[in-house]
Protein backbone atom coordinates (compact mmCIF):
# COMPACT_ATOMS: atom_id res chain seq x y z
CA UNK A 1 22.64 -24.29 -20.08
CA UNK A 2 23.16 -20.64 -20.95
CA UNK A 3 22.45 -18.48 -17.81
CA UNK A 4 23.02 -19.32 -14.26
CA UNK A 5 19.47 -18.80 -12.90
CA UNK A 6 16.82 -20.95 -10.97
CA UNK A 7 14.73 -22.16 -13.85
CA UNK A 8 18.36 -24.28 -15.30
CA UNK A 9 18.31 -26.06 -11.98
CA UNK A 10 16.24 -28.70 -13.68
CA UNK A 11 17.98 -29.07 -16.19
CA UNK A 12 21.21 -29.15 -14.32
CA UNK A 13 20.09 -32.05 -12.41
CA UNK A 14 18.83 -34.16 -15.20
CA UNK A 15 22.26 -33.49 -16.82
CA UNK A 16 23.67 -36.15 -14.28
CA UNK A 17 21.47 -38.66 -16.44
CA UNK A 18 22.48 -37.59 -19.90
CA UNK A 19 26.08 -37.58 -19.25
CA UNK A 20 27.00 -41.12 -20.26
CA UNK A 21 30.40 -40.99 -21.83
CA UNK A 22 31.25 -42.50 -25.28
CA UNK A 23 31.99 -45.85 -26.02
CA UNK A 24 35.59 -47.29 -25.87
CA UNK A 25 35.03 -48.09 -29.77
CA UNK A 26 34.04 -44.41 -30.93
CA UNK A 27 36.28 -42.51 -28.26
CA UNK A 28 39.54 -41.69 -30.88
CA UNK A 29 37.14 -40.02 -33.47
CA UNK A 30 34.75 -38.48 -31.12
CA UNK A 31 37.98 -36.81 -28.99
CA UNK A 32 38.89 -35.03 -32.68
CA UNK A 33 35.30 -33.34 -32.56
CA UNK A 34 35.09 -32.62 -28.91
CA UNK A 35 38.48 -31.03 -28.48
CA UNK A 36 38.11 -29.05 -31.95
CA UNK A 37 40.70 -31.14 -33.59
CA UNK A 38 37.63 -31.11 -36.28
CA UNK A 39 34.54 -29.36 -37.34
CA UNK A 40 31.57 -30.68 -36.36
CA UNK A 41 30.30 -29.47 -39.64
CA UNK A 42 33.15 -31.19 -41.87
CA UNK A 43 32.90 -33.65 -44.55
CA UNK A 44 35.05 -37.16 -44.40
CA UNK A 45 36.93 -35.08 -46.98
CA UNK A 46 37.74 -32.19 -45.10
CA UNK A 47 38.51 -34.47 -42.00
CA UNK A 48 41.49 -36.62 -44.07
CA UNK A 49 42.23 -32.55 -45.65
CA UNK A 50 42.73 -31.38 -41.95
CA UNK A 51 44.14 -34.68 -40.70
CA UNK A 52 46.65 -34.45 -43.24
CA UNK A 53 47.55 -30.68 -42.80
CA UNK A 54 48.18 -31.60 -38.92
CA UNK A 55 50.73 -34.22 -40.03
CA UNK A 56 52.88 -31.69 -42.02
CA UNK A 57 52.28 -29.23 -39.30
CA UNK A 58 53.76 -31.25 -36.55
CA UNK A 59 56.32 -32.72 -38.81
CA UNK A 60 57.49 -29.13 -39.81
CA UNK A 61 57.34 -28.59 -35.70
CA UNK A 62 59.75 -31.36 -35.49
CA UNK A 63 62.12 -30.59 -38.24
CA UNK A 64 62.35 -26.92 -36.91
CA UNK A 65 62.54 -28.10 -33.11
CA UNK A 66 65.85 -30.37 -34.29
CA UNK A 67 67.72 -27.49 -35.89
CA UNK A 68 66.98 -24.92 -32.58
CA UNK A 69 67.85 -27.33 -30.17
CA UNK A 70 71.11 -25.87 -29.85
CA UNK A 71 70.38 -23.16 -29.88
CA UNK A 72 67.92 -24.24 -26.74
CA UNK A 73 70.92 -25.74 -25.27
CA UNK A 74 73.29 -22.69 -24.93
CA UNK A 75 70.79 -20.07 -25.16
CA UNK A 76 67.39 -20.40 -22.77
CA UNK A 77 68.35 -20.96 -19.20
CA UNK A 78 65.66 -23.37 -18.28
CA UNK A 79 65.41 -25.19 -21.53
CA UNK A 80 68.38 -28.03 -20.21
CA UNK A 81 66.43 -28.19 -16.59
CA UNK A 82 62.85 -28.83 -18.33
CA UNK A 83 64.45 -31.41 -20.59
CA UNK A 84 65.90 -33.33 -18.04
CA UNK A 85 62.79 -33.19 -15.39
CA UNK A 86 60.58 -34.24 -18.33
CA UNK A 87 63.16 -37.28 -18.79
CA UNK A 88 62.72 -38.12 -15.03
CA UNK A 89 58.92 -37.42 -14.84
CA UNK A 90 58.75 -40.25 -17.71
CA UNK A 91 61.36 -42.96 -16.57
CA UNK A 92 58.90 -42.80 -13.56
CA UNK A 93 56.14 -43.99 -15.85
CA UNK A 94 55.02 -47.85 -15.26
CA UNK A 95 54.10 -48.57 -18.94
CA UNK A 96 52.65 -52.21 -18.93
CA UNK A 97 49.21 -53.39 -18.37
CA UNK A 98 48.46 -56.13 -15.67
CA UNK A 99 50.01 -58.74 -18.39
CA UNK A 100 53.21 -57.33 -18.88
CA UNK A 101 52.90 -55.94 -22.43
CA UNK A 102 54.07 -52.29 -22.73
CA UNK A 103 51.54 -49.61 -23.05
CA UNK A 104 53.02 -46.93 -24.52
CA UNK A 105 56.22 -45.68 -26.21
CA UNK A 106 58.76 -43.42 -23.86
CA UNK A 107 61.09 -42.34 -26.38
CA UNK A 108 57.77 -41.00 -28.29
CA UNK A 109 56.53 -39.44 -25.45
CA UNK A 110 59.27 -37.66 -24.40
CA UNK A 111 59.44 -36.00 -28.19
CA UNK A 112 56.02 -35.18 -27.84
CA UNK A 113 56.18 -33.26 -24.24
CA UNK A 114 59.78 -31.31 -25.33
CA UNK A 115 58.03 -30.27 -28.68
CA UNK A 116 54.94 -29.45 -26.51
CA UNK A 117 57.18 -27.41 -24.28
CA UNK A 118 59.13 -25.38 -27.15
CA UNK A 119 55.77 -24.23 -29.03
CA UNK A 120 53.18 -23.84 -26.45
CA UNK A 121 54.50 -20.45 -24.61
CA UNK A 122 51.62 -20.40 -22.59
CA UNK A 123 51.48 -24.19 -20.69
CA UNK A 124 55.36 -24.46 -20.29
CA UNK A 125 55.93 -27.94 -19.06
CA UNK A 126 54.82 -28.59 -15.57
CA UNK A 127 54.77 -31.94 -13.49
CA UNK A 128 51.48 -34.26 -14.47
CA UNK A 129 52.11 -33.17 -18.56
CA UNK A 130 53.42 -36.45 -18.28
CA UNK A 131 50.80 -38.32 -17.28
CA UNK A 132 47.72 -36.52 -19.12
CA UNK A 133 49.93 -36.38 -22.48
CA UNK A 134 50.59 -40.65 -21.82
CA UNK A 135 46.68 -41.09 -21.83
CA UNK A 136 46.10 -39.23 -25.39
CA UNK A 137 49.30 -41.69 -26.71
CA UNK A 138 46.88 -44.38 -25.35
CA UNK A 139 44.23 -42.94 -27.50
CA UNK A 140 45.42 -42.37 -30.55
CA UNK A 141 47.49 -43.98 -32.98
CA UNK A 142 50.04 -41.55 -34.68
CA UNK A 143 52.57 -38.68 -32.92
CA UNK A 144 50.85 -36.13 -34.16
CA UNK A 145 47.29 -36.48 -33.15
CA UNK A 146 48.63 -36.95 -29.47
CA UNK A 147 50.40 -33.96 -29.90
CA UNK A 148 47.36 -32.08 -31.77
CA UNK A 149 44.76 -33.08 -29.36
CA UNK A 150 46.60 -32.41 -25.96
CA UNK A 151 46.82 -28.52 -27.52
CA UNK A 152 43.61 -28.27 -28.55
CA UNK A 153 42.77 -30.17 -24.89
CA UNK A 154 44.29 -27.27 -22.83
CA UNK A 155 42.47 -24.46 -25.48
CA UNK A 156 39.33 -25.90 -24.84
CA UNK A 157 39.44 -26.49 -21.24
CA UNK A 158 40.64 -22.80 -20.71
CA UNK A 159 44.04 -23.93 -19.59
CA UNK A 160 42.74 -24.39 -16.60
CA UNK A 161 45.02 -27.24 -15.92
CA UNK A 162 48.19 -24.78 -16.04
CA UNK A 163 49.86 -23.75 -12.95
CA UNK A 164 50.42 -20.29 -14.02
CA UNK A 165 47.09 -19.81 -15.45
CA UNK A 166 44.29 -21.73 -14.25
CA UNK A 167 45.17 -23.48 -11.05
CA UNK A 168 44.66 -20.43 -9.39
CA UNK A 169 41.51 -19.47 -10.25
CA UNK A 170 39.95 -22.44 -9.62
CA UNK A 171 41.08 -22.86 -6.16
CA UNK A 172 39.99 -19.32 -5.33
CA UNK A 173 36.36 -19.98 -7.07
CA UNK A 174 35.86 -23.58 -5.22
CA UNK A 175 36.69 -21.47 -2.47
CA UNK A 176 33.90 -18.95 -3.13
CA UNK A 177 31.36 -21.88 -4.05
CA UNK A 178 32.16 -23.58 -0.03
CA UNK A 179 31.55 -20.58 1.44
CA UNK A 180 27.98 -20.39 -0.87
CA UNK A 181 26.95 -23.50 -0.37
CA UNK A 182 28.48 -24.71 3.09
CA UNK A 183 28.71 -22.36 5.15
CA UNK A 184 29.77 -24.32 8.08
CA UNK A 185 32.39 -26.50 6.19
CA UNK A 186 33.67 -23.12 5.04
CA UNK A 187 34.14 -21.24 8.60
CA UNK A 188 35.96 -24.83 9.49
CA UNK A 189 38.26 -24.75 6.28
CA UNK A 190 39.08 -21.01 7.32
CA UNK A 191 40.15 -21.87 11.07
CA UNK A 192 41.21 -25.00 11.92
CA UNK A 193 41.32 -26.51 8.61
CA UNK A 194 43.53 -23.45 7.23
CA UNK A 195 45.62 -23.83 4.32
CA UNK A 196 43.33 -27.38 2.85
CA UNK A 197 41.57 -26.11 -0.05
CA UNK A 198 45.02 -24.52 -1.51
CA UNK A 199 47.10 -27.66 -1.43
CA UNK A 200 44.63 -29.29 -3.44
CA UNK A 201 45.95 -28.16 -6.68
CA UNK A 202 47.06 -31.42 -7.85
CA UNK A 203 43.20 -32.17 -8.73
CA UNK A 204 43.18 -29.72 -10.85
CA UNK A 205 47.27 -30.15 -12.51
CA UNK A 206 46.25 -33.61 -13.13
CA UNK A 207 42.78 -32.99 -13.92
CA UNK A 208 41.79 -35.86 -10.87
CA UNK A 209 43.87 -38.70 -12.62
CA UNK A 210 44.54 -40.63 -9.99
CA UNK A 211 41.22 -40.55 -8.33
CA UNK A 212 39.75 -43.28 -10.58
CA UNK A 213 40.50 -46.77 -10.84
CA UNK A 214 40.79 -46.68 -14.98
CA UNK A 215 42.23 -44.89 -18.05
CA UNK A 216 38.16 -45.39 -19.11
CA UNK A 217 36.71 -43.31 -16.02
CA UNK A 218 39.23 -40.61 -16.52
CA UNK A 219 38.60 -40.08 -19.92
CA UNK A 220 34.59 -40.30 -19.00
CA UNK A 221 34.95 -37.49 -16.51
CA UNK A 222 37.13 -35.27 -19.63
CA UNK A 223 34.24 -36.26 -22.12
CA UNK A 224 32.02 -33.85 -19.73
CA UNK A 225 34.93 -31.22 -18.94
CA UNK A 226 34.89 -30.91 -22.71
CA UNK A 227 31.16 -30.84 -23.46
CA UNK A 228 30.88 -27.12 -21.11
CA UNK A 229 27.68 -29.52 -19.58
CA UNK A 230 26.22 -28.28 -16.93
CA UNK A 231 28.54 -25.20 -17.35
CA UNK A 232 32.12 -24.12 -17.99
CA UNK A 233 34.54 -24.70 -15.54
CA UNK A 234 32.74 -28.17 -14.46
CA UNK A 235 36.06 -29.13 -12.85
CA UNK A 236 35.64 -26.93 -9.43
CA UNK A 237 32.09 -28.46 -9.09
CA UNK A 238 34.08 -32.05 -8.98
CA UNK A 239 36.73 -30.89 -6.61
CA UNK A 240 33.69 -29.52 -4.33
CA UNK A 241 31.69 -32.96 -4.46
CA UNK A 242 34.98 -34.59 -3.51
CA UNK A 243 36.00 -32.13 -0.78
CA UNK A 244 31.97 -33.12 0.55
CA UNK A 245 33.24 -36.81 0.13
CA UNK A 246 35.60 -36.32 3.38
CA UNK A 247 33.45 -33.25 5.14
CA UNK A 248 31.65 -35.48 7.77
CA UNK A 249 34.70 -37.24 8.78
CA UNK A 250 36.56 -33.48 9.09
CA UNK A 251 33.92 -31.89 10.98
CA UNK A 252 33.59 -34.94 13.48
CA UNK A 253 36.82 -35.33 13.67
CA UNK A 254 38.25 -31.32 13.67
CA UNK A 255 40.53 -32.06 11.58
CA UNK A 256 43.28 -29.23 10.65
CA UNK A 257 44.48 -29.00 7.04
CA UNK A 258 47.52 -31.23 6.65
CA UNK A 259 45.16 -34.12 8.33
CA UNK A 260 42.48 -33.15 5.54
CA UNK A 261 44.46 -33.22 2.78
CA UNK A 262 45.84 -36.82 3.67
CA UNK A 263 41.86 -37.45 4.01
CA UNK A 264 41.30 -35.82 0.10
CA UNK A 265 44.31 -37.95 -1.25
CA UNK A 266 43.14 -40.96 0.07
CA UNK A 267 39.92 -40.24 -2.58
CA UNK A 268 40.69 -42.93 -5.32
CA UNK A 269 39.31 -45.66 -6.83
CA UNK A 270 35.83 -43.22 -7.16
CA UNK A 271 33.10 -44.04 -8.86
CA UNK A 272 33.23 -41.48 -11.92
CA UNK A 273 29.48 -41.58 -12.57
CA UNK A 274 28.49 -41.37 -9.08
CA UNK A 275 30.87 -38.21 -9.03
CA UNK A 276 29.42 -36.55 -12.28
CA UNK A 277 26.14 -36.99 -10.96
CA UNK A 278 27.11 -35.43 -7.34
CA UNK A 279 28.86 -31.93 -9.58
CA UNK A 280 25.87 -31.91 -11.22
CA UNK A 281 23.26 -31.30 -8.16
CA UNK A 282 25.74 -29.03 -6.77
CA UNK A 283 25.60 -26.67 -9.83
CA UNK A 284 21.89 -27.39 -9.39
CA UNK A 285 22.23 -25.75 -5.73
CA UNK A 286 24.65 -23.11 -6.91
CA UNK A 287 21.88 -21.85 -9.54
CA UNK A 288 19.35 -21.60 -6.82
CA UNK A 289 21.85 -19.34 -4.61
CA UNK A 290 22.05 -15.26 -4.94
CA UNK A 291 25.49 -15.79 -7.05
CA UNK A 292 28.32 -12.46 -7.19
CA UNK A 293 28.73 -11.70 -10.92
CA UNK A 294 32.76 -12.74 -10.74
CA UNK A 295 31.24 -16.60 -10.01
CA UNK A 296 28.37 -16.43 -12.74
CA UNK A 297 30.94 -15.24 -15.18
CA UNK A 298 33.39 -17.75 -14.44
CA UNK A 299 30.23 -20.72 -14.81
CA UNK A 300 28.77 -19.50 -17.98
């Protein structure tokens, strides 16, 4: 998919058929091509080369992270408040499976989202980091390749997921794609409904976490953020198919936008491929629409 125009309409809606997501078994090597972590065009020795240069990289991250730190501490105003929400956010954090035996490791985690928070000037730490950085720990093996992919995660989805950069945009653009392809919804969401589609940001902070049942679905539904397939910015095409989830039920019901939003976070346990499938004909519809240049851009 290259150009948002009518004849990729096919192809956008055979796209919901090709979009399988990878096997549990091949996910961890697989994430280290999709998120750029490696070539696609390396060798197995250039792949242990970069893997290897990563380690040394974060560990040099870590060594120069212990001697700032006080620096941190007396110096940068917010540095004390971050540390201590991030410490909260994760004590929050149920970390066994249905058996009892821990998941993941706090302590580790907690290194990996204050290191995160020191390096990466452009995502500082926001609520959610918590959550998103726990299901790359779940992933992967070794510190640094949770660390490694979650920045290479954010590059590649745009940062999209980022408060101050992102979040924004795509509730203004699912916005513009209601009023293109629901007109009616739209005029609702702009009266009565006032103020819905903007509280919705926590899709988009938590990249729909908690609207699936399993750690599996969740990564399924990344798997296609990643690919750019159907287009980029594939994560306001979900948030529309879920927003039509709820839209008889508003409309029958005239609902105003605090009672909507309780109707959008009651959306969990969602079938992912069902979901995929349902962003996929909207794109399909969107393609077929006279599009303003600012929303082509932002799809291609």
């Amino acid at each position: 998919m290259t150009t948002l125009s009518p004849e990729n309409s096919l192809s956008a809606r055979q796209s919901a058929s090709f979009i399988l997501g990878l096997h549990p078994f091949m996910r961890t090597e697989a994430w280290k091509f999709l998120t750029g972590y490696y070539s696609w065009q390396s060798s197995q020795d250039e792949r242990l080369m970069v893997d290897s240069t990563r380690r040394k990289n974060y560990e040099a991250l870590c060594q120069m992270y212990e001697k700032i730190q006080p620096l941190l501490e007396n110096l940068h105003r917010n540095f004390i408040e971050t540390r201590n929400n991030i410490a909260y956010d994760i004590q929050k954090l149920y970390d066994k499976d249905p058996l009892g035996n821990v998941l993941i490791d706090k302590k580790r985690l907690e290194k990996i989202l204050l290191l995160s928070y020191v390096c990466n000037t452009q995502a500082e730490y926001q609520q959610g980091f918590h959550e998103m950085v726990m299901l790359f720990q779940l992933m992967v093996e070794h510190d640094h390749e949770t660390f490694w992919l979650f920045q290479f995660f954010l590059q590649k989805t745009e940062h999209s997921c980022v408060i101050s950069i992102g979040v924004g945009k795509n509730l203004g653009m699912l916005n513009n794609v209601i009023n293109i392809l629901d007109p009616v919804f739209a005029e609702h969401l702009k009266g009565k409904g006032a103020g819905a589609v903007q509280s919705l940001f926590p899709w988009f902070c938590l990249y729909f976490q908690r609207a699936f049942k399993s750690f599996d679905d969740v990564w399924r539904l990344w798997e296609v953020l990643l690919t750019g397939k159907p287009c980029r910015n594939f994560q306001v095409l979900v948030a529309y198919s879920m927003l039509q989830m709820v839209r008889k039920q508003v409309l029958q019901e005239s609902m105003t936008g605090d009672d909507i939003l309780l109707a959008c976070n009651n959306l969990i346990d969602l079938d992912v491929a069902e979901l995929i499938s349902a962003a996929c004909t909207a794109y399909a519809e969107l393609v077929q629409k006279d599009v303003p240049q600012p929303l082509k851009d932002f799809f291609l």
